[in-house]
Protein backbone atom coordinates (compact mmCIF):
# COMPACT_ATOMS: atom_id res chain seq x y z
CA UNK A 1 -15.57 -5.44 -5.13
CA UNK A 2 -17.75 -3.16 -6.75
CA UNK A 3 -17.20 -4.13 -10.95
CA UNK A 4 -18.45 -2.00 -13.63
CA UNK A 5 -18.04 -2.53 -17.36
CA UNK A 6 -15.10 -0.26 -17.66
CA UNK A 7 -13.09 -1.94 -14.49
CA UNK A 8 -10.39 -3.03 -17.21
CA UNK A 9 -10.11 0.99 -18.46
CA UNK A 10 -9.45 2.25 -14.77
CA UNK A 11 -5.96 3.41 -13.47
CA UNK A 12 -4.26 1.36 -10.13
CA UNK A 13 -4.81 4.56 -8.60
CA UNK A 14 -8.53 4.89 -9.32
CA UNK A 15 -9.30 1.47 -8.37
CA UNK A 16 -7.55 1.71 -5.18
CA UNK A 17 -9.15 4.91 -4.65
CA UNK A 18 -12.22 3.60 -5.34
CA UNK A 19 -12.15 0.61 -3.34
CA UNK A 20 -11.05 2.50 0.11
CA UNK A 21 -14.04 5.16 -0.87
CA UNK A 22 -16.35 2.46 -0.75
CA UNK A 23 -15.12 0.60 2.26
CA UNK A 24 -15.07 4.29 4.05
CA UNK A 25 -19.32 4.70 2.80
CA UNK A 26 -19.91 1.51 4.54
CA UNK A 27 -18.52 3.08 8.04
CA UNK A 28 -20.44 6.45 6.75
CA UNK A 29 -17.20 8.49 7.44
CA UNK A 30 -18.12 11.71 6.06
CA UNK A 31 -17.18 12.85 2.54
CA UNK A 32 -14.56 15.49 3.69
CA UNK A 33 -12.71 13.17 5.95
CA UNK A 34 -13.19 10.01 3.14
CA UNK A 35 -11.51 12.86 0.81
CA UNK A 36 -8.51 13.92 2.68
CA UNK A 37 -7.85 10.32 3.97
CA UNK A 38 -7.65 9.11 0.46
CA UNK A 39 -5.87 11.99 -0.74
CA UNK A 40 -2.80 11.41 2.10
CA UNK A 41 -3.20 7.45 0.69
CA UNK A 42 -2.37 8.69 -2.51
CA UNK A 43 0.25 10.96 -1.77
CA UNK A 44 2.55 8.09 0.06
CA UNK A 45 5.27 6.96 -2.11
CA UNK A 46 4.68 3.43 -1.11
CA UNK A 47 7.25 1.74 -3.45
CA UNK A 48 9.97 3.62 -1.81
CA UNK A 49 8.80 2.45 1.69
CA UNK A 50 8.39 -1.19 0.54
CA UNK A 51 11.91 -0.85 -1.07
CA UNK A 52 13.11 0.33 2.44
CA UNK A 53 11.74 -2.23 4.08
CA UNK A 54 12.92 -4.95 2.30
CA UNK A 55 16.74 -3.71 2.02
CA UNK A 56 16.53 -3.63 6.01
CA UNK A 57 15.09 -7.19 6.16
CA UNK A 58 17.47 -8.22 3.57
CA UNK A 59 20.64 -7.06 6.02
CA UNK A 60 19.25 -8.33 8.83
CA UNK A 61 19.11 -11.91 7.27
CA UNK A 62 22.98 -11.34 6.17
CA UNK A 63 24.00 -10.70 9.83
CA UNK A 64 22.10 -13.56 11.03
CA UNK A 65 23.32 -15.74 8.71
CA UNK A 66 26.74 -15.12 9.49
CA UNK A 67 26.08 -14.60 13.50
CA UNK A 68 24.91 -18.67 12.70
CA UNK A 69 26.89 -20.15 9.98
CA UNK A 70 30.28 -18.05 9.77
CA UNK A 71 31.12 -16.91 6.81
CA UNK A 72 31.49 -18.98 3.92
C-alpha cells in the first residue's frame, strides 16, 4: 500500500493498523471513530477465533466422513 523506507522495521500490528487507517482516510471517517475502530481491531484475539474455527470445521469433516464412508 502505502511503503516507506522503514516498512521492513514496522510491527504486524502497526502495519495492519496502518493500512485500515488509511483505507478509513479514503472514506474520510473521522479521526475519533478511525481511532476506536482500530483500537477494537486490535483488541480481538484473532488467533484464538481462527483456532476455533478451524477445530469446528475440522469435526464437522470427521462426522461427514464417517456419515459417508463408515468407519475405517
Amino acid at each position: 500500500m502505502f511503503m516507506t523506507e522503514n516498512a521492513e522495521t514496522l510491527t504486524f500490528e502497526q502495519r495492519v493498523t496502518s493500512g485500515l487507517d488509511a483505507i478509513m482516510k479514503v472514506y474520510e471517517v473521522p479521526k475519533e471513530i478511525r481511532q476506536s475502530v482500530l483500537k477494537e481491531v486490535m483488541a480481538m484475539d484473532y488467533r484464538s477465533s481462527g483456532n476455533y474455527v478451524f477445530e469446528e470445521f475440522y469435526s464437522f469433516v470427521e462426522e461427514k466422513m464417517k456419515e459417508n464412508y463408515g468407519k475405517r
